[in-house]
PDB file of N, CA and C in Angstrom:
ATOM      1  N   UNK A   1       0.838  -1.178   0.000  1.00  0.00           N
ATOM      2  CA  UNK A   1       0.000   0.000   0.000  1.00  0.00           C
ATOM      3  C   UNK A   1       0.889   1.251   0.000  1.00  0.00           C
ATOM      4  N   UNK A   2       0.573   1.917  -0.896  1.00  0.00           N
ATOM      5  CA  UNK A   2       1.270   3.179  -0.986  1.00  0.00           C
ATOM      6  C   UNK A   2       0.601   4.488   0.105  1.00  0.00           C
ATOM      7  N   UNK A   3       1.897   4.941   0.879  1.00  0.00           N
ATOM      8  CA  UNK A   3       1.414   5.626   2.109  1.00  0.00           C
ATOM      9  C   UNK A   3       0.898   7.193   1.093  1.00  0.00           C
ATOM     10  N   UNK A   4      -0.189   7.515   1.921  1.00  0.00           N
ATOM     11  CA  UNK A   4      -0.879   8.704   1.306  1.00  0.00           C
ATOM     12  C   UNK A   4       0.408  10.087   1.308  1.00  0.00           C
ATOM     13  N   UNK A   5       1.178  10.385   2.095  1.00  0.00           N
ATOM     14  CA  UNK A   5       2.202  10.789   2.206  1.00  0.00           C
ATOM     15  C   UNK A   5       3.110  11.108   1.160  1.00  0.00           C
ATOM     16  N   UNK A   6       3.740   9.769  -0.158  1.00  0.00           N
ATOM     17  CA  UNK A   6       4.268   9.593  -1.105  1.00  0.00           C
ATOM     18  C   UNK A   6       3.802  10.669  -1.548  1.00  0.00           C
ATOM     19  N   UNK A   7       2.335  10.608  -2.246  1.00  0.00           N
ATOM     20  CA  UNK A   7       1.701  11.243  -3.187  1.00  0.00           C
ATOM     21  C   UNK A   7       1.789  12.573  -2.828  1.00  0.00           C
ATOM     22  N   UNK A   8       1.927  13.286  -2.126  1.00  0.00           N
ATOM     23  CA  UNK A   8       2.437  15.059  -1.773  1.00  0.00           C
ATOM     24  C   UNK A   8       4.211  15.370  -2.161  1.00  0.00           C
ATOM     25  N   UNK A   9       4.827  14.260  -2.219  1.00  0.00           N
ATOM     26  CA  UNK A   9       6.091  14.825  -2.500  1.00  0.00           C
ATOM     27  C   UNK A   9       6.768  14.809  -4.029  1.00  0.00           C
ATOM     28  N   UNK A  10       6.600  15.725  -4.842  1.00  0.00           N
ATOM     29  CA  UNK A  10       7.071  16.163  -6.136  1.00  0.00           C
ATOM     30  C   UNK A  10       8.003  16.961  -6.367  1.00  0.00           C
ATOM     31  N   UNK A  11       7.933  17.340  -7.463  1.00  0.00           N
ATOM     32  CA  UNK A  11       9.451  18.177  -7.684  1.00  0.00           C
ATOM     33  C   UNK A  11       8.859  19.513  -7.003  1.00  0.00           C
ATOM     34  N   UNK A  12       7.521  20.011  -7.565  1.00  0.00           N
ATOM     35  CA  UNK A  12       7.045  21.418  -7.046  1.00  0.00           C
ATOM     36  C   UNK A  12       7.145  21.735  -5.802  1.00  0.00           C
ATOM     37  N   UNK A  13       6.959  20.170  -5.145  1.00  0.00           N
ATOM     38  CA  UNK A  13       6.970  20.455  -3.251  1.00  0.00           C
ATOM     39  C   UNK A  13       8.315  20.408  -2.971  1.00  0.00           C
ATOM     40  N   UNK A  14       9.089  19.971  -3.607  1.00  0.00           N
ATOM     41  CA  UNK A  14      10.608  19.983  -2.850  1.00  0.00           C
ATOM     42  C   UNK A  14      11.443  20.897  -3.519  1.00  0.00           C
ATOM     43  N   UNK A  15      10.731  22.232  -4.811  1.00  0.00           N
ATOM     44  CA  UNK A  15      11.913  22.956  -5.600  1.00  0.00           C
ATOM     45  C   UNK A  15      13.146  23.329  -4.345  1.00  0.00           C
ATOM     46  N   UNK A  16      12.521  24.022  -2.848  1.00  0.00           N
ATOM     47  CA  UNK A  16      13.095  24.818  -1.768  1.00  0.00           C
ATOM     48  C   UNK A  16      13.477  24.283  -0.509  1.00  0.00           C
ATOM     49  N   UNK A  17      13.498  22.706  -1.085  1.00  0.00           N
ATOM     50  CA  UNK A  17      13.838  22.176  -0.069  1.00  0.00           C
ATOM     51  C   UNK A  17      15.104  21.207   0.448  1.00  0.00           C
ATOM     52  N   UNK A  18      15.696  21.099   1.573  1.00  0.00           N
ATOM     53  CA  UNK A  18      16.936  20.267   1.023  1.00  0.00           C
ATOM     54  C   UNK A  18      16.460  18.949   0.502  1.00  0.00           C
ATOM     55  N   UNK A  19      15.889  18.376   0.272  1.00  0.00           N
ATOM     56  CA  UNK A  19      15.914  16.896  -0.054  1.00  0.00           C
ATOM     57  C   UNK A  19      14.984  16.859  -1.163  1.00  0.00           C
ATOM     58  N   UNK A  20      15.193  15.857  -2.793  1.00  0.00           N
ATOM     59  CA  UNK A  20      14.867  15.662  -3.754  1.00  0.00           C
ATOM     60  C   UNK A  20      13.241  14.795  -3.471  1.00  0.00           C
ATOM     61  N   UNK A  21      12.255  14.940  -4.360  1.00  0.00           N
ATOM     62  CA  UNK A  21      11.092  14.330  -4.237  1.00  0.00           C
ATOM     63  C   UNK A  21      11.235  12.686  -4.179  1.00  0.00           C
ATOM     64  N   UNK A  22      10.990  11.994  -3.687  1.00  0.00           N
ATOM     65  CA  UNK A  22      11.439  10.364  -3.133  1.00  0.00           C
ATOM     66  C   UNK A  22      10.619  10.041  -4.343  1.00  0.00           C
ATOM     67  N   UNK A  23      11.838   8.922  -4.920  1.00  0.00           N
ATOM     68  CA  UNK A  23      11.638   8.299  -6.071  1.00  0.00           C
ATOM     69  C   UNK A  23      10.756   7.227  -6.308  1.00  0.00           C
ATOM     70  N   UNK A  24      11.008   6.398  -4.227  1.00  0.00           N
ATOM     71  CA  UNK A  24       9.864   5.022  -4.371  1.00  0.00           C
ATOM     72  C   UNK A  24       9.165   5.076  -2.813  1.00  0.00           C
ATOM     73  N   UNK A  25       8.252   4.374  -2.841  1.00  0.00           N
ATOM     74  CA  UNK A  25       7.225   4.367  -1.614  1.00  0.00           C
ATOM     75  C   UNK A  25       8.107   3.932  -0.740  1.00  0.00           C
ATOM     76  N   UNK A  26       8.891   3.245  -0.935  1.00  0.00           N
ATOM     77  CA  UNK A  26       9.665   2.555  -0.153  1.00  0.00           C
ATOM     78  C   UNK A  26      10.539   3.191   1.069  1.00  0.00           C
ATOM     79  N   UNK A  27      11.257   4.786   0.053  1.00  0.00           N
ATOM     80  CA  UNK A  27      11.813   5.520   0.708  1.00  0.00           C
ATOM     81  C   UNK A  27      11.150   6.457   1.478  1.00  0.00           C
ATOM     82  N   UNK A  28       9.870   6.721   0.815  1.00  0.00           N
ATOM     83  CA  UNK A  28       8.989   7.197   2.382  1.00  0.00           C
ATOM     84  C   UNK A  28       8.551   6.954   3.350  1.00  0.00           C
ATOM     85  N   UNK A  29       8.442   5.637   3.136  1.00  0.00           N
ATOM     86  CA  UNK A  29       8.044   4.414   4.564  1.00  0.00           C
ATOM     87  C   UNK A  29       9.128   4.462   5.342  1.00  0.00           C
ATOM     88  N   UNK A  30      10.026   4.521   5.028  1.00  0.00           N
ATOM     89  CA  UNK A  30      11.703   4.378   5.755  1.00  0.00           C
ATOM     90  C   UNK A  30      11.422   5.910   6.588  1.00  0.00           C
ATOM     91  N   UNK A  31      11.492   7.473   5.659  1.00  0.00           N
ATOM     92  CA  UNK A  31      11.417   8.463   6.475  1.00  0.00           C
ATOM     93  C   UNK A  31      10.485   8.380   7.175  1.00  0.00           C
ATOM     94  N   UNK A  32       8.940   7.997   7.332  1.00  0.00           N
ATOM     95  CA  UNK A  32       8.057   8.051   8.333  1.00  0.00           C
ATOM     96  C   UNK A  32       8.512   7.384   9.214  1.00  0.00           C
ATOM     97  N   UNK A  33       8.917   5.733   9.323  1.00  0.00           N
ATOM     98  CA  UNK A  33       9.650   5.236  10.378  1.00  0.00           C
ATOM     99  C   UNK A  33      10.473   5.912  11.086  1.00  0.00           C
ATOM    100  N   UNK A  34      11.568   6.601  10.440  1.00  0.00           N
ATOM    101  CA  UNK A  34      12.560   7.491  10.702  1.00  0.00           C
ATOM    102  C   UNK A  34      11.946   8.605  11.911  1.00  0.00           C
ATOM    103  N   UNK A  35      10.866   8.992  11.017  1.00  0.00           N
ATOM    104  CA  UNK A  35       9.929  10.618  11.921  1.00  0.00           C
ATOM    105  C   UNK A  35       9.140   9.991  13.534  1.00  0.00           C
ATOM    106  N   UNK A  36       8.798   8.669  13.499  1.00  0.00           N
ATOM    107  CA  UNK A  36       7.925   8.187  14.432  1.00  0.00           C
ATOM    108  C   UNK A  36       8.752   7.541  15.280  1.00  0.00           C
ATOM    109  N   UNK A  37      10.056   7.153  15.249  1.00  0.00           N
ATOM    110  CA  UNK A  37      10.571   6.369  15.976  1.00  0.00           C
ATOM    111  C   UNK A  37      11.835   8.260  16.657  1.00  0.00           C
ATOM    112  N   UNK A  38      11.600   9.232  15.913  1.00  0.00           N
ATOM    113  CA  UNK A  38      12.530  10.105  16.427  1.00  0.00           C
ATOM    114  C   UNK A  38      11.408  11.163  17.267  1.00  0.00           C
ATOM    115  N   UNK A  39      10.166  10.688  17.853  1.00  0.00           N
ATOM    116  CA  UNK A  39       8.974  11.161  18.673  1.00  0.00           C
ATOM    117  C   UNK A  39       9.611  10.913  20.060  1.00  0.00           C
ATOM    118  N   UNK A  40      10.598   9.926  20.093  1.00  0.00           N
ATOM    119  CA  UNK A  40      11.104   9.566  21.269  1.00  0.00           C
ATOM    120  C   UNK A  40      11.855  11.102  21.942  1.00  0.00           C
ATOM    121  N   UNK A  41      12.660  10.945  21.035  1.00  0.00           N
ATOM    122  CA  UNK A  41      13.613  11.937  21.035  1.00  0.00           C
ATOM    123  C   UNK A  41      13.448  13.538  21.955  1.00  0.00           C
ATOM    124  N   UNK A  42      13.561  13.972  22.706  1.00  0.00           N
ATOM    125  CA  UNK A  42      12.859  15.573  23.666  1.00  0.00           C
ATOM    126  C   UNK A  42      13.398  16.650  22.536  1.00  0.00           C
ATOM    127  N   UNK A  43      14.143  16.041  21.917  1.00  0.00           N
ATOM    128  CA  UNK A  43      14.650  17.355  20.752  1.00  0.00           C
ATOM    129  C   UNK A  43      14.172  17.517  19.449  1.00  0.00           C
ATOM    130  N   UNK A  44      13.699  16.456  19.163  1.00  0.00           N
ATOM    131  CA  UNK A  44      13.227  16.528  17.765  1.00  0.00           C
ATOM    132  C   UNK A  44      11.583  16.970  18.012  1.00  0.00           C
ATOM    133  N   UNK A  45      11.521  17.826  16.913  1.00  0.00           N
ATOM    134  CA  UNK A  45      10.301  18.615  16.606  1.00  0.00           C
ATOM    135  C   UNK A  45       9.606  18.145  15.190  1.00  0.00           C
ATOM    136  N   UNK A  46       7.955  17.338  14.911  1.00  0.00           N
ATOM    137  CA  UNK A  46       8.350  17.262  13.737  1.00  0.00           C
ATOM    138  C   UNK A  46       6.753  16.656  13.865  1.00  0.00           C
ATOM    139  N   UNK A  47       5.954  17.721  12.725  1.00  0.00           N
ATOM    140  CA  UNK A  47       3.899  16.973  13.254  1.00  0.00           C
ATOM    141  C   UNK A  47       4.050  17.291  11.618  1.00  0.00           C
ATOM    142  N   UNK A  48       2.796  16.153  11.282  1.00  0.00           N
ATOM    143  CA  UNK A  48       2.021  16.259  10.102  1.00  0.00           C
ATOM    144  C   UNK A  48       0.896  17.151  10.535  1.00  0.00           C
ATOM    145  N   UNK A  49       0.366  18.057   9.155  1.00  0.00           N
ATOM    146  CA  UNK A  49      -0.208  18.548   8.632  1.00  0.00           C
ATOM    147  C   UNK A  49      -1.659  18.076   8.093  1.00  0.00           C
ATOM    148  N   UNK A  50      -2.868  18.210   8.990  1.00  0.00           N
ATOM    149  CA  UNK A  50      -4.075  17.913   8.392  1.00  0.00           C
ATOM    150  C   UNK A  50      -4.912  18.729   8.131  1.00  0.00           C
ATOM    151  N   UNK A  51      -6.024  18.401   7.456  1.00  0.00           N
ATOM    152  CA  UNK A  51      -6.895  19.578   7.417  1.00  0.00           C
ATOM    153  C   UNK A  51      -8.088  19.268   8.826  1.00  0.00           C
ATOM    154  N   UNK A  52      -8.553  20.382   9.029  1.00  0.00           N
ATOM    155  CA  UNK A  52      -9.319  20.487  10.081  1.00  0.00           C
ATOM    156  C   UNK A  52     -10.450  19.102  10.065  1.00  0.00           C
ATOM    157  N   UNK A  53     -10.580  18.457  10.739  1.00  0.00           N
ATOM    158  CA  UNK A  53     -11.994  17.169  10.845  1.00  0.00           C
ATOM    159  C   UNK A  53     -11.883  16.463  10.017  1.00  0.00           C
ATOM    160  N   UNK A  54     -10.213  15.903   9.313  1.00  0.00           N
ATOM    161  CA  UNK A  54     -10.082  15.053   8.534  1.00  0.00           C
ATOM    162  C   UNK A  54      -8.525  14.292   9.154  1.00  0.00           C
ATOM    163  N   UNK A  55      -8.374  13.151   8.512  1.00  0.00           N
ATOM    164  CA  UNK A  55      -7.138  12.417   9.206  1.00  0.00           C
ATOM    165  C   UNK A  55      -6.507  12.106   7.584  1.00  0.00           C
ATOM    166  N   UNK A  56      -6.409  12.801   6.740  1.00  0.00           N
ATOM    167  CA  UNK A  56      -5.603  12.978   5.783  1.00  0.00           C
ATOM    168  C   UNK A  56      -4.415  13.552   5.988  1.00  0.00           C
ATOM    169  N   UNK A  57      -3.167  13.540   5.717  1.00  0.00           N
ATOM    170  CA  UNK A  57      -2.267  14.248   5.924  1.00  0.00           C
ATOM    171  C   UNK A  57      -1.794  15.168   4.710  1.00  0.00           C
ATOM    172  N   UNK A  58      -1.913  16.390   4.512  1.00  0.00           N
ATOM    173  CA  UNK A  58      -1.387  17.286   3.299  1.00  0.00           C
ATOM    174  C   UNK A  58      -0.027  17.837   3.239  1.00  0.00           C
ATOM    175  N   UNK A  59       0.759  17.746   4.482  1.00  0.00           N
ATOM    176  CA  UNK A  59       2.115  17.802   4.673  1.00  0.00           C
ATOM    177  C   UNK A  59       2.678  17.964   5.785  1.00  0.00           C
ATOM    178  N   UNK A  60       3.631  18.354   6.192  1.00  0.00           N
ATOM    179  CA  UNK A  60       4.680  18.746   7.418  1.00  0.00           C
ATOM    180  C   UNK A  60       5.416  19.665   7.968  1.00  0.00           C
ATOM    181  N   UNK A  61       5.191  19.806   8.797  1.00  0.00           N
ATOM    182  CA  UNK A  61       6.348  21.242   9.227  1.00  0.00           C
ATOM    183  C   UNK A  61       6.690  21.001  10.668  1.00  0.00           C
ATOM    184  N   UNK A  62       8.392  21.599  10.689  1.00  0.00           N
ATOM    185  CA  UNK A  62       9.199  20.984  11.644  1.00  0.00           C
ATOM    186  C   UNK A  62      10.113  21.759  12.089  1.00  0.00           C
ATOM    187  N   UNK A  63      11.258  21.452  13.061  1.00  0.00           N
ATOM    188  CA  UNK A  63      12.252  22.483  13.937  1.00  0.00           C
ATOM    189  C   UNK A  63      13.554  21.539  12.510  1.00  0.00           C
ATOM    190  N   UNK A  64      13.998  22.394  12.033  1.00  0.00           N
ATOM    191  CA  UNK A  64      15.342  21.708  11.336  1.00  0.00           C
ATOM    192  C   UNK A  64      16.495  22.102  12.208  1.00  0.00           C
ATOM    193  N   UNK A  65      16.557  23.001  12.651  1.00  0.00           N
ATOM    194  CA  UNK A  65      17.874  22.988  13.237  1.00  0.00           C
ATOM    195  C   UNK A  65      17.658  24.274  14.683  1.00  0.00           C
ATOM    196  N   UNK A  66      18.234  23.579  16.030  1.00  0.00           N
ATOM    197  CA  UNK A  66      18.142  24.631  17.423  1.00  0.00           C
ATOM    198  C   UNK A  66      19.223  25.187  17.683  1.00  0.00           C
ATOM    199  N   UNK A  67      19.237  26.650  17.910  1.00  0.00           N
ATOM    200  CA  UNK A  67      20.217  27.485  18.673  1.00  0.00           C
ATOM    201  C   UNK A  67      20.012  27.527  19.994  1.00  0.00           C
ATOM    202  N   UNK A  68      20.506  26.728  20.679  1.00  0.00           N
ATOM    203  CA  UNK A  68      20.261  26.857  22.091  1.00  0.00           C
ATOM    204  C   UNK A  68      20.848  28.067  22.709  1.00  0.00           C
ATOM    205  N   UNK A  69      22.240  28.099  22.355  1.00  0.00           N
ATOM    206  CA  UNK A  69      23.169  29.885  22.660  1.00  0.00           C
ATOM    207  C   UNK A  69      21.566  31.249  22.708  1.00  0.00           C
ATOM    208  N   UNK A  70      20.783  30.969  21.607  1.00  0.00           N
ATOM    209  CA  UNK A  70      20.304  32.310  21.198  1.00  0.00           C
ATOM    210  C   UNK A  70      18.027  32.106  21.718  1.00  0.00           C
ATOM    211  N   UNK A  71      18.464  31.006  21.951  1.00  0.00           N
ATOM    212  CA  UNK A  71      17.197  29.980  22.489  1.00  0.00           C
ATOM    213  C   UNK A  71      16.054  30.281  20.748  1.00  0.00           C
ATOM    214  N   UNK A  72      16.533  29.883  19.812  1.00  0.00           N
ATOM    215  CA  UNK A  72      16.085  29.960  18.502  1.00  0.00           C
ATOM    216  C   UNK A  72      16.079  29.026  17.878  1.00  0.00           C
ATOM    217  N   UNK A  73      15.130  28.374  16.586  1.00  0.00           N
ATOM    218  CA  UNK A  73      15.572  27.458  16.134  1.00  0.00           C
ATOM    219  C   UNK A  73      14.947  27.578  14.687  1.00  0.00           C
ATOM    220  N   UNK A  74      14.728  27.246  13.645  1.00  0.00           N
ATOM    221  CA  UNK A  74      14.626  27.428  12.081  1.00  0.00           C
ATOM    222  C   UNK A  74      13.437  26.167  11.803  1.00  0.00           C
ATOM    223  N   UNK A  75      12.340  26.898  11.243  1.00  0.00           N
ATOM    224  CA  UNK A  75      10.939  25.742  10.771  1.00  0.00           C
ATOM    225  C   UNK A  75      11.202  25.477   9.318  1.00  0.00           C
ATOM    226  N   UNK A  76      11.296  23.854   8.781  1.00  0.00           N
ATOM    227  CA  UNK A  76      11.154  23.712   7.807  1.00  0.00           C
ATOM    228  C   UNK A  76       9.811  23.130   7.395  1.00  0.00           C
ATOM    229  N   UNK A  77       9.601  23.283   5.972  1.00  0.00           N
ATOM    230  CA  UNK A  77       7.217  22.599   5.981  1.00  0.00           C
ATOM    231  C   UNK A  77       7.773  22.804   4.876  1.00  0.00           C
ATOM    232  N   UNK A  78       6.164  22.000   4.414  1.00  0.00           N
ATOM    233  CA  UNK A  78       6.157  21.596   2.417  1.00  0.00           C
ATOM    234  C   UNK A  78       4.697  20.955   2.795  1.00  0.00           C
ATOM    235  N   UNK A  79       4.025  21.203   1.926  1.00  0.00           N
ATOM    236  CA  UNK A  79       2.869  21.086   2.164  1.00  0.00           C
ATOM    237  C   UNK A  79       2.511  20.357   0.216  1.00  0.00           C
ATOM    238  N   UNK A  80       1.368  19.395   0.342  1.00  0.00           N
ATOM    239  CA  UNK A  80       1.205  19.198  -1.227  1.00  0.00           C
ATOM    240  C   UNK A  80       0.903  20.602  -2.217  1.00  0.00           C
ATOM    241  N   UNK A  81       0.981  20.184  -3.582  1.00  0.00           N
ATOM    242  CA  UNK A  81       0.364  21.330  -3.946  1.00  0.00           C
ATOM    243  C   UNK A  81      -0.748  21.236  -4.386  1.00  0.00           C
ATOM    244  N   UNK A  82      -1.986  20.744  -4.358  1.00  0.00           N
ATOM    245  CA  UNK A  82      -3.180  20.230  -3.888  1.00  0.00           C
ATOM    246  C   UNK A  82      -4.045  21.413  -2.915  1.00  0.00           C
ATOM    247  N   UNK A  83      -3.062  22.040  -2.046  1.00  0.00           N
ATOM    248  CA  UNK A  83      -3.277  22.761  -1.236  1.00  0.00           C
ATOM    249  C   UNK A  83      -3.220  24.085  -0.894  1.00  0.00           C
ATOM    250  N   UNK A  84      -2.236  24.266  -1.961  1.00  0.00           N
ATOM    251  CA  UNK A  84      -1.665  25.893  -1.477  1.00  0.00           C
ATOM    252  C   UNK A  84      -2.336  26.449  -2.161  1.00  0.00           C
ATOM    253  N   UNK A  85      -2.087  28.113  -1.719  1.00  0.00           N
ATOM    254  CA  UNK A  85      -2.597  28.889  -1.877  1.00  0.00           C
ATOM    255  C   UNK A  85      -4.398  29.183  -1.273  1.00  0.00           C
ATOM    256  N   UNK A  86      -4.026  28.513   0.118  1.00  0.00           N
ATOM    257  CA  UNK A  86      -5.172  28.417   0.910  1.00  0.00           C
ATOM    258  C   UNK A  86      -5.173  28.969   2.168  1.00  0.00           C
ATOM    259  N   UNK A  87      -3.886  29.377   1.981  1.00  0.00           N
ATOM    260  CA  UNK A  87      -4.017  30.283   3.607  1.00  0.00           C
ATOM    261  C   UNK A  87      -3.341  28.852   4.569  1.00  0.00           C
ATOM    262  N   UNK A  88      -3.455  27.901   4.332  1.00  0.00           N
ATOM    263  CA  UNK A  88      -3.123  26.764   5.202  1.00  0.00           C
ATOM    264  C   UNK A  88      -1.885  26.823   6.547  1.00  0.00           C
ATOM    265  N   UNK A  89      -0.766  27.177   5.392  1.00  0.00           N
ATOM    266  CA  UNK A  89       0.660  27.421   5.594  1.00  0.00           C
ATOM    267  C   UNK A  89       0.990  27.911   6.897  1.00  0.00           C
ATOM    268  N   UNK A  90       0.495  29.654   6.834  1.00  0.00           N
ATOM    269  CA  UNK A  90       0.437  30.395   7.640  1.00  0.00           C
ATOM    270  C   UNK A  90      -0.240  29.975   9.063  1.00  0.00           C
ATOM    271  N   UNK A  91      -1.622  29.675   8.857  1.00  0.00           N
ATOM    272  CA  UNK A  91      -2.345  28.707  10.272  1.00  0.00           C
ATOM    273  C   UNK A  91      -1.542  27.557  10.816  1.00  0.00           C
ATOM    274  N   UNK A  92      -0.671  27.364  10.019  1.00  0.00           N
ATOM    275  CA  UNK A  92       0.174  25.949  10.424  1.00  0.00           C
ATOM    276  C   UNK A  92       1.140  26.590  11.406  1.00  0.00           C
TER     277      UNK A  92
END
């Protein structure tokens, strides 16, 4: 079964992002494992994206990197494009 997830990541969703659109389902199953097993983690920051009264996921947004020195840290998100231009982003 192909995770609903796959299907949001394209070239359009990743032009600005570090990492290339995943070539097989395979390699997204691996990063979700990756994302759910790093929930453990007190440092890692990192939620899917739904729409309100639905359990679809339309994308992600996350802490990529913490300045603890400056108590700051940098949000990365990508959302399908299915979606944008909905105001979504911003509420996220």
């Amino acid at each position: 079964m192909q995770p609903k997830v796959f299907s949001l990541i394209d070239k359009a969703v990743t032009e600005f992002l570090t990492w290339p659109p995943h070539q097989t389902v395979e390699l997204t199953k691996s990063l979700l494992a990756e994302w759910i097993s790093d929930y453990e983690k007190p440092d890692v920051y990192n939620w899917v994206i739904e729409l309100k009264g639905e359990k679809v996921p339309i994308g992600n947004i996350s802490v990529v990197r913490h300045r603890d020195e400056t108590l700051s840290c940098d949000l990365g998100y990508c959302m399908g494009t299915r979606w944008w231009g909905n105001g979504l982003m911003p509420e996220a």
